[in-house]
PDB file of N, CA and C in Angstrom:
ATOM      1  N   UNK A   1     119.720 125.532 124.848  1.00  0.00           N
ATOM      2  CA  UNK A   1     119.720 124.090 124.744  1.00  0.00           C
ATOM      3  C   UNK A   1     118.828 123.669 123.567  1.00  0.00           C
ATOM      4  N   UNK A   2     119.466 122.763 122.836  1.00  0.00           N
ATOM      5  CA  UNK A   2     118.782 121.918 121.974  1.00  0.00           C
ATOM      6  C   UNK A   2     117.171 121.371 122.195  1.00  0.00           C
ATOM      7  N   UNK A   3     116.151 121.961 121.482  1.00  0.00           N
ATOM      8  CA  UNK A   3     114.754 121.630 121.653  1.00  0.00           C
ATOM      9  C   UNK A   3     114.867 119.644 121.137  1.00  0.00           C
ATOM     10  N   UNK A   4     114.182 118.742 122.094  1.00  0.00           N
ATOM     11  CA  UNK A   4     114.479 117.415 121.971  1.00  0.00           C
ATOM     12  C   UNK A   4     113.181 117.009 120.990  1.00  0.00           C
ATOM     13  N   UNK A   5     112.969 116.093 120.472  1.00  0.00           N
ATOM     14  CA  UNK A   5     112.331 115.364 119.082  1.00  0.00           C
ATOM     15  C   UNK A   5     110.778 115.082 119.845  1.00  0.00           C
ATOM     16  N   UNK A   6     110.281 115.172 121.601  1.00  0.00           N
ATOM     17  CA  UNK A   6     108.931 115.511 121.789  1.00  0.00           C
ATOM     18  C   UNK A   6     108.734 116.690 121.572  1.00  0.00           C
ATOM     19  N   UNK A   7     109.457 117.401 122.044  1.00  0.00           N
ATOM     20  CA  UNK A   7     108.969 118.823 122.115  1.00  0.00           C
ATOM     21  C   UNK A   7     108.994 119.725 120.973  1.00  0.00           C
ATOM     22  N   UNK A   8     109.524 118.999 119.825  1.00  0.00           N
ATOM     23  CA  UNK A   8     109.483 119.815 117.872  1.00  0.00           C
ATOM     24  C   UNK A   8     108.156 119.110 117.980  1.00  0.00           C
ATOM     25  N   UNK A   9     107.533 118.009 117.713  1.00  0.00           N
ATOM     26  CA  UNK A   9     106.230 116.731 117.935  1.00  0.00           C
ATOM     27  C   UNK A   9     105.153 118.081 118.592  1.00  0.00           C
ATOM     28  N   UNK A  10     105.302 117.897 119.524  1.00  0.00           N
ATOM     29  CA  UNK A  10     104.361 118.668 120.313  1.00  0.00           C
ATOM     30  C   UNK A  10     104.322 119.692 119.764  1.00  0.00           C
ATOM     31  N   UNK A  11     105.231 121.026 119.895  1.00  0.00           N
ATOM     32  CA  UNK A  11     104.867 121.947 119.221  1.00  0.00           C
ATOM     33  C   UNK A  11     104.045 122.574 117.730  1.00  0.00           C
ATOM     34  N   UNK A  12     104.809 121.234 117.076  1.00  0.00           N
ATOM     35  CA  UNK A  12     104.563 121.009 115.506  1.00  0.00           C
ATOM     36  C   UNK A  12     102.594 120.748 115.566  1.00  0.00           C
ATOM     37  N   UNK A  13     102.395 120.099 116.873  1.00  0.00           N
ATOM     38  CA  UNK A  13     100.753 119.450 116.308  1.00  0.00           C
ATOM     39  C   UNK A  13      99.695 120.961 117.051  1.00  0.00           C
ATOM     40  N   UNK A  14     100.765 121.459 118.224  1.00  0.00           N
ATOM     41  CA  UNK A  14      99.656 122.376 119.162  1.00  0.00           C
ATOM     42  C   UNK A  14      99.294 123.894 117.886  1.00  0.00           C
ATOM     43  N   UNK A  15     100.670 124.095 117.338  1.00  0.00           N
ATOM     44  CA  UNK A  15     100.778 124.766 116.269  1.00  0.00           C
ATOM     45  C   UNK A  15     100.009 124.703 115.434  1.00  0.00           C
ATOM     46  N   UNK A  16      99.747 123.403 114.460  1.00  0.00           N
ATOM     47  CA  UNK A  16      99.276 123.191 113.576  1.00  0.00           C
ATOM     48  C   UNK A  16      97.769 122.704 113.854  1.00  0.00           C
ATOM     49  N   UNK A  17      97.784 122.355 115.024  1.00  0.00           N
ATOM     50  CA  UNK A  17      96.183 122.275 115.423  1.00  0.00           C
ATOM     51  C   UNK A  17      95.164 122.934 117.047  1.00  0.00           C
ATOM     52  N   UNK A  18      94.903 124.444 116.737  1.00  0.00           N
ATOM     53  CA  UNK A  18      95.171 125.274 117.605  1.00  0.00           C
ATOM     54  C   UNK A  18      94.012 124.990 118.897  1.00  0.00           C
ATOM     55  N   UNK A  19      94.851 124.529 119.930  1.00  0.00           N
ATOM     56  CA  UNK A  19      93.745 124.288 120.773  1.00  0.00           C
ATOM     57  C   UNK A  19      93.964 123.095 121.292  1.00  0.00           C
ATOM     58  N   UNK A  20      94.846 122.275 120.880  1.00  0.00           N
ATOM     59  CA  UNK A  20      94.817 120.474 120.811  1.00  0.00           C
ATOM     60  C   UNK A  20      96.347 121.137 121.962  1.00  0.00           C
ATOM     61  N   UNK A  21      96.188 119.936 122.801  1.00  0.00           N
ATOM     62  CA  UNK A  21      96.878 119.292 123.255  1.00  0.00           C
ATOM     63  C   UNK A  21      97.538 117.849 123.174  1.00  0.00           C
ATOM     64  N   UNK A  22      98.799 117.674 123.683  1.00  0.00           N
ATOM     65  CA  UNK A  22      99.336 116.479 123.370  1.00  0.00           C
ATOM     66  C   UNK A  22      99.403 115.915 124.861  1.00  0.00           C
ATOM     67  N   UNK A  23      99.584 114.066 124.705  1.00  0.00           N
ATOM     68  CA  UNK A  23      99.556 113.878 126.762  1.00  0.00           C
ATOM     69  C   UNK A  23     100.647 111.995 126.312  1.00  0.00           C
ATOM     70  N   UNK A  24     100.944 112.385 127.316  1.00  0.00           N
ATOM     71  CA  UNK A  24     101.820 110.830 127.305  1.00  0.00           C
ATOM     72  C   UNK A  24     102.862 110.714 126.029  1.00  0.00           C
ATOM     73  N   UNK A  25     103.367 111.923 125.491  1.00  0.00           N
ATOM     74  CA  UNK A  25     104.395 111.543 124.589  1.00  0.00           C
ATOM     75  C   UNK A  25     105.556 111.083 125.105  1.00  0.00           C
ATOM     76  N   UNK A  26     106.000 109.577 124.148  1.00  0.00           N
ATOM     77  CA  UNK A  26     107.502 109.445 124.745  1.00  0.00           C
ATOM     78  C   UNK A  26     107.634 107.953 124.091  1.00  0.00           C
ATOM     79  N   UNK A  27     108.461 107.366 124.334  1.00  0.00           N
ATOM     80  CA  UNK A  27     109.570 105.814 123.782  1.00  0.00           C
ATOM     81  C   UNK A  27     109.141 104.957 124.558  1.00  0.00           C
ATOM     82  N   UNK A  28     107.713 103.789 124.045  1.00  0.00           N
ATOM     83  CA  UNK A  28     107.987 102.949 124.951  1.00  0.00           C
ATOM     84  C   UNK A  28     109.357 101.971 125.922  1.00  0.00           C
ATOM     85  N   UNK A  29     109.942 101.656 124.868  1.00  0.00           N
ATOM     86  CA  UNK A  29     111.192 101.102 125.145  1.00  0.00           C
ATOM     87  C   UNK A  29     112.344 102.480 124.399  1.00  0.00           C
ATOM     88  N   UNK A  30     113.733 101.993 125.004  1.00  0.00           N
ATOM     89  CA  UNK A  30     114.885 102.754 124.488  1.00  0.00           C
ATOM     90  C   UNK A  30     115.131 102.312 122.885  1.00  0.00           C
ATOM     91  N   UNK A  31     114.652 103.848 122.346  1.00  0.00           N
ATOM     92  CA  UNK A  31     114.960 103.343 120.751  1.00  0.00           C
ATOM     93  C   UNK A  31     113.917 103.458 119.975  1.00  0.00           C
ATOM     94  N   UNK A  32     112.983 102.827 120.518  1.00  0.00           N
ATOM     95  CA  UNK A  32     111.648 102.732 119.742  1.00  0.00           C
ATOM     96  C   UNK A  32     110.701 104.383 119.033  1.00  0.00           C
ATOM     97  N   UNK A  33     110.172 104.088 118.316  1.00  0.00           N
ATOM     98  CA  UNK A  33     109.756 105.601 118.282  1.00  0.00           C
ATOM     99  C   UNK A  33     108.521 105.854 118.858  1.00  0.00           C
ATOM    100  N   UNK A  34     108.712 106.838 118.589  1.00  0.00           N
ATOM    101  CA  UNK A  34     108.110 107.656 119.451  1.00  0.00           C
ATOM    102  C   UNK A  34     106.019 107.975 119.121  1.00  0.00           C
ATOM    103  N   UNK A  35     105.307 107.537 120.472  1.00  0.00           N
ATOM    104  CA  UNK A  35     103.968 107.646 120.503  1.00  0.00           C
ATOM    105  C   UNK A  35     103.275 108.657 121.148  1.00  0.00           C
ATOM    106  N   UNK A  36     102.311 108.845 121.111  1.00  0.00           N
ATOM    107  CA  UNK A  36     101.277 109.254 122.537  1.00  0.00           C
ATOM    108  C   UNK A  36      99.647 109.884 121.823  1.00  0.00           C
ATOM    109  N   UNK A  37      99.455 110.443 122.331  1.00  0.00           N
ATOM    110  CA  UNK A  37      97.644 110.822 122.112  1.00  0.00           C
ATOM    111  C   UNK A  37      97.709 112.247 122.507  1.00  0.00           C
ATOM    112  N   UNK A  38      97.014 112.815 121.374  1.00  0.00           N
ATOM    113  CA  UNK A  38      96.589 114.021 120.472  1.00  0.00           C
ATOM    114  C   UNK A  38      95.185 114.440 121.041  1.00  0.00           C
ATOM    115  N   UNK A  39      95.000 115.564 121.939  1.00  0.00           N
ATOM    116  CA  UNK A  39      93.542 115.396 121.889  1.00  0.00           C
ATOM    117  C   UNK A  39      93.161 116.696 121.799  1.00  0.00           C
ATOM    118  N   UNK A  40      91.971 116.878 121.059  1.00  0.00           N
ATOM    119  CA  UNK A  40      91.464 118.061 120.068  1.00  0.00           C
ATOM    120  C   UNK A  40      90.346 118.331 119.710  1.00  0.00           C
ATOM    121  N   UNK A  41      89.281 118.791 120.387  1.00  0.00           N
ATOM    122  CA  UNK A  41      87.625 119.001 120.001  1.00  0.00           C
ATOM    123  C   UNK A  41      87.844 119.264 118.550  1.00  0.00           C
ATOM    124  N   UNK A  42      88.426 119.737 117.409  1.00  0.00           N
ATOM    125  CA  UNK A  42      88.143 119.822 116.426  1.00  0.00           C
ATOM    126  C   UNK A  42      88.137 118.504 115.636  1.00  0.00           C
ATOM    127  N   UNK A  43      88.486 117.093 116.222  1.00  0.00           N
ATOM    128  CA  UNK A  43      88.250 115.656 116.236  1.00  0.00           C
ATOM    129  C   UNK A  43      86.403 115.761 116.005  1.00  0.00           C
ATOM    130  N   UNK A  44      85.636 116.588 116.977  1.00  0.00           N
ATOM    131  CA  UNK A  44      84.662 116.131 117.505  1.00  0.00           C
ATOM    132  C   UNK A  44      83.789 115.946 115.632  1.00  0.00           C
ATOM    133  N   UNK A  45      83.363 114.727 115.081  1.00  0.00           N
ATOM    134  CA  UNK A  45      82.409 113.970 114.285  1.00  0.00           C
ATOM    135  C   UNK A  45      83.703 114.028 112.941  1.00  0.00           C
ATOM    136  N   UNK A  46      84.717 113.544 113.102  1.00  0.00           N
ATOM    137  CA  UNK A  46      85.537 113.180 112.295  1.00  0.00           C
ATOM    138  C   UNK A  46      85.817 112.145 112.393  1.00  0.00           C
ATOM    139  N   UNK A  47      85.658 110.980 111.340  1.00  0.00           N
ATOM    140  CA  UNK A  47      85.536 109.533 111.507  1.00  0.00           C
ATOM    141  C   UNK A  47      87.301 109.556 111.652  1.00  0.00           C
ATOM    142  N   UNK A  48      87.730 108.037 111.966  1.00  0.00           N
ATOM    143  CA  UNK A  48      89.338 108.154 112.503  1.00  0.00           C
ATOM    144  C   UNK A  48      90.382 107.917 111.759  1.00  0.00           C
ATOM    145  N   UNK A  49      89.670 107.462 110.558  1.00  0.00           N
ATOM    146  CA  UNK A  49      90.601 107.708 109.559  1.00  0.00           C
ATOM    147  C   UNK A  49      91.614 109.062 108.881  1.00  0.00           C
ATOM    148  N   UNK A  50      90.239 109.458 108.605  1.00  0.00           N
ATOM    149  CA  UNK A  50      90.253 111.269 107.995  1.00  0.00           C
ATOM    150  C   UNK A  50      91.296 111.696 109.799  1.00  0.00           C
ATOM    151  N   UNK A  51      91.409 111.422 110.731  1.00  0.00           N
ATOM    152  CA  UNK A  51      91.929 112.405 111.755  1.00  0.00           C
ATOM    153  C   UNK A  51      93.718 111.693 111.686  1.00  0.00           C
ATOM    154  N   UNK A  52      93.698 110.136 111.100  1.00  0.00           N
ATOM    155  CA  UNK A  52      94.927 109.497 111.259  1.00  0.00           C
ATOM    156  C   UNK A  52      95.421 110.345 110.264  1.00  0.00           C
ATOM    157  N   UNK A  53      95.239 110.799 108.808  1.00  0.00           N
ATOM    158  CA  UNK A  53      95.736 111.315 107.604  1.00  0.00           C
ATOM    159  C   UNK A  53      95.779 112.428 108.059  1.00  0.00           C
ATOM    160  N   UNK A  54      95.038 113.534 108.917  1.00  0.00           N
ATOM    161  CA  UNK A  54      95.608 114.989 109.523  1.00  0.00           C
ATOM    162  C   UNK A  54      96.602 114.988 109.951  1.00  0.00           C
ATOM    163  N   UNK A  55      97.361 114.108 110.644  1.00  0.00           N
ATOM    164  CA  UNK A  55      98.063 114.364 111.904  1.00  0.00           C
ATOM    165  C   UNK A  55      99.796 114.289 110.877  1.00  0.00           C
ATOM    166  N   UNK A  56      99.911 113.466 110.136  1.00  0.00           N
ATOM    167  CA  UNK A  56     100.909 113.067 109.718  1.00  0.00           C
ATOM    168  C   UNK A  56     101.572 114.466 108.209  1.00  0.00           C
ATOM    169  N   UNK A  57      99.987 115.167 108.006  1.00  0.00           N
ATOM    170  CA  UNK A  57     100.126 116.022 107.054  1.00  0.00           C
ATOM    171  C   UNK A  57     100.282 117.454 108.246  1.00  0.00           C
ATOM    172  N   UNK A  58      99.867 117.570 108.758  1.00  0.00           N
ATOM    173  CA  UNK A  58     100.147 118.653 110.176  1.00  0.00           C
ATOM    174  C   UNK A  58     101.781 118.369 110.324  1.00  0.00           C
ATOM    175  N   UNK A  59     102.195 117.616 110.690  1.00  0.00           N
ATOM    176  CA  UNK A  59     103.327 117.348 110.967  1.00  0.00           C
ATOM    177  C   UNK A  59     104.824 117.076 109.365  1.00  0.00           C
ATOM    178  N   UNK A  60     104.041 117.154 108.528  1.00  0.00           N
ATOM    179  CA  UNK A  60     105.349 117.185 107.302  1.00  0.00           C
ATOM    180  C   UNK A  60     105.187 118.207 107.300  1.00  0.00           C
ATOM    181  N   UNK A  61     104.449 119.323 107.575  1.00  0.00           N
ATOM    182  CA  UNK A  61     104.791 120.730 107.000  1.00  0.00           C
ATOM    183  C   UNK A  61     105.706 121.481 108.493  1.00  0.00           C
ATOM    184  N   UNK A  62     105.693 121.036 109.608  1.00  0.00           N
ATOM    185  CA  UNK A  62     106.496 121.243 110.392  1.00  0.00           C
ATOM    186  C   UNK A  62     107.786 120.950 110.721  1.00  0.00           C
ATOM    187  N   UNK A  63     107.899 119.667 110.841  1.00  0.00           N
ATOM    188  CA  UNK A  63     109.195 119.155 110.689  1.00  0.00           C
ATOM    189  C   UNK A  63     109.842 118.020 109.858  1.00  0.00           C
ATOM    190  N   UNK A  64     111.548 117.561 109.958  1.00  0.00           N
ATOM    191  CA  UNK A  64     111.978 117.249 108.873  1.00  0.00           C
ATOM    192  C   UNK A  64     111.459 116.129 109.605  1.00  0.00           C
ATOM    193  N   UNK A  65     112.027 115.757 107.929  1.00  0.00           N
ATOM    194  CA  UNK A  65     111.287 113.904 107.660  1.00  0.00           C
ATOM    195  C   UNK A  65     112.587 113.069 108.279  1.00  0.00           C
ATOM    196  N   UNK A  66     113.226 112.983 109.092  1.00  0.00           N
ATOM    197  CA  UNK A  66     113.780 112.267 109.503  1.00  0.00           C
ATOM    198  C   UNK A  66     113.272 112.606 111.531  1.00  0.00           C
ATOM    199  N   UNK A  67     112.885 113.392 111.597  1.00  0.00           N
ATOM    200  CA  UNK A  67     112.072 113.562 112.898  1.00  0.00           C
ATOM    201  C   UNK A  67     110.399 112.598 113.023  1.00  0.00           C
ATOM    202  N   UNK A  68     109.891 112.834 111.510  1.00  0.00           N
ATOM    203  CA  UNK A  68     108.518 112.198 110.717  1.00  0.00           C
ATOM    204  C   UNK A  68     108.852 110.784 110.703  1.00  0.00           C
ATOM    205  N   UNK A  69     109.856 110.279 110.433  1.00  0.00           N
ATOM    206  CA  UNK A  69     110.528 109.063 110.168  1.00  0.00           C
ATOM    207  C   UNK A  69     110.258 108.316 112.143  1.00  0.00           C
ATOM    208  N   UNK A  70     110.883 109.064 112.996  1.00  0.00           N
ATOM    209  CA  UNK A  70     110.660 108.575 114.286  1.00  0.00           C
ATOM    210  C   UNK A  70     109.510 108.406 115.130  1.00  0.00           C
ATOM    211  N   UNK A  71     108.451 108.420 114.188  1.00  0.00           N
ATOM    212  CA  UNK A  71     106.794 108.422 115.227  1.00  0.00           C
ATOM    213  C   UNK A  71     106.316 107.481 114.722  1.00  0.00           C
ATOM    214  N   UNK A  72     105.562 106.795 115.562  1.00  0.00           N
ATOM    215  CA  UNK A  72     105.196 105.585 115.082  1.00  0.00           C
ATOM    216  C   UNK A  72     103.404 106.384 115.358  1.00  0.00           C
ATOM    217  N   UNK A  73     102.536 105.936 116.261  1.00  0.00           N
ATOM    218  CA  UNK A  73     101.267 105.956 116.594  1.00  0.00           C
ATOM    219  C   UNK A  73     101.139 107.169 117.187  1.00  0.00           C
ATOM    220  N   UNK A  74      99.742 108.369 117.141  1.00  0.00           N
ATOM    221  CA  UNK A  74      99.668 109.579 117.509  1.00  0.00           C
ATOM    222  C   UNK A  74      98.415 109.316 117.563  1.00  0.00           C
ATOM    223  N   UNK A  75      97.551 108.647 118.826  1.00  0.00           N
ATOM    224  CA  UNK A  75      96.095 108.492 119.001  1.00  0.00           C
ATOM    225  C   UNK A  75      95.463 109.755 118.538  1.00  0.00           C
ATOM    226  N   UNK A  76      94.367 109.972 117.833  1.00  0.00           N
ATOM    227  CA  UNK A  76      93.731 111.166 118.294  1.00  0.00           C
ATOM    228  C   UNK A  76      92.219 110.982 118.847  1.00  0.00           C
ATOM    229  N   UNK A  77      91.797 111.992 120.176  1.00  0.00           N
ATOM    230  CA  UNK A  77      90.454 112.068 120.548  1.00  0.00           C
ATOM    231  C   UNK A  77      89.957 112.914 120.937  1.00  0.00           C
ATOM    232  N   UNK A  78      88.974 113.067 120.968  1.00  0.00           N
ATOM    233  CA  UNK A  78      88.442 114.593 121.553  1.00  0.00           C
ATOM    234  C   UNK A  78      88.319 114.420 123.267  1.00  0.00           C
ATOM    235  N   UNK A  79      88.057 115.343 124.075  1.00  0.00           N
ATOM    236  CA  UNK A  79      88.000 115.717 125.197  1.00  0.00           C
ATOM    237  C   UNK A  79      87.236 115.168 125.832  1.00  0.00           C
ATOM    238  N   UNK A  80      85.830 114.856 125.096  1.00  0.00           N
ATOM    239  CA  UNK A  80      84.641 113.520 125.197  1.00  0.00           C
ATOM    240  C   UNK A  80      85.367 112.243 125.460  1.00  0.00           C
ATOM    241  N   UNK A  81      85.808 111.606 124.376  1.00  0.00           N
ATOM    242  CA  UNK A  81      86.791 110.396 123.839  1.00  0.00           C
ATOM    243  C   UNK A  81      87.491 110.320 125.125  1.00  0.00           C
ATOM    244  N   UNK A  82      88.357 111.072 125.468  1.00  0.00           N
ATOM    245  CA  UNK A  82      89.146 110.775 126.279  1.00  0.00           C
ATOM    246  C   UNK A  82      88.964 110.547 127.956  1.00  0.00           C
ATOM    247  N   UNK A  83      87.827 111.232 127.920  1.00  0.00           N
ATOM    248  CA  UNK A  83      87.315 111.229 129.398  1.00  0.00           C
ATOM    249  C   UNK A  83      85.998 109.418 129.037  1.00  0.00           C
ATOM    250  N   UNK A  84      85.844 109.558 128.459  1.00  0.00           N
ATOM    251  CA  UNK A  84      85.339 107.502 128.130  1.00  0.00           C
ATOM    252  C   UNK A  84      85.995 106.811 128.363  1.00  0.00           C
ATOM    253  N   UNK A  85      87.365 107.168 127.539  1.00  0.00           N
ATOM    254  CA  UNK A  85      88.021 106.191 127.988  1.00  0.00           C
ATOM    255  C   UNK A  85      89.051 105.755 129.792  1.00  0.00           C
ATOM    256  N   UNK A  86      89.130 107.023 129.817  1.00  0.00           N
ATOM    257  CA  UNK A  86      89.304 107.060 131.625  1.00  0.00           C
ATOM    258  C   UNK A  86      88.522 106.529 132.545  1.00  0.00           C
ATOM    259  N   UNK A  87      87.587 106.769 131.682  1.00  0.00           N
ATOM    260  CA  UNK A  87      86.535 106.281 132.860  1.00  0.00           C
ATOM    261  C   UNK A  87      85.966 104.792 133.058  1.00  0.00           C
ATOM    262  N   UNK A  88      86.684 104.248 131.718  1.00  0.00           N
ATOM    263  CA  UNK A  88      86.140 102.915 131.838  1.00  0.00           C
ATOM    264  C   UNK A  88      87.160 102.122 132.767  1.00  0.00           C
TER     265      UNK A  88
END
């Protein structure tokens, strides 16, 4: 069976960033592209800029640009980050 456009996404970032997990990928609405949050201790004291410009260069060397074309937002946080924000 055909691997679907999360699971090239996912693979493409766990691949390219070893250790990171991906959580909540998917289409808010039908159509829309595609989001979710990246999370990766190697984030840990990388301001969020420098981590927005990783993610999108991680991902052109993986897949085609018409897969690149369908992602809109790819939070990234570290394991810290993410348990803050749960908890609030």
């Amino acid at each position: 069976m055909a691997e679907g456009l999360e699971e090239r996404i996912t693979g493409a970032l766990t691949r390219g960033l070893p250790g990171s997990r991906v959580e909540d990928l998917g289409r808010a609405t039908p159509g829309s592209r595609v989001g979710g949050t990246l999370v990766w201790d190697g984030f840990e004291g990388v301001d969020q800029l420098t981590r927005q410009r990783r993610v999108p260069e991680v991902l052109a060397t993986r897949l085609r640009a018409d897969d690149v074309r369908q992602i809109s937002l790819i939070l990234t946080v570290t394991e810290d980050e993410l348990d803050g924000i749960l908890a609030d």
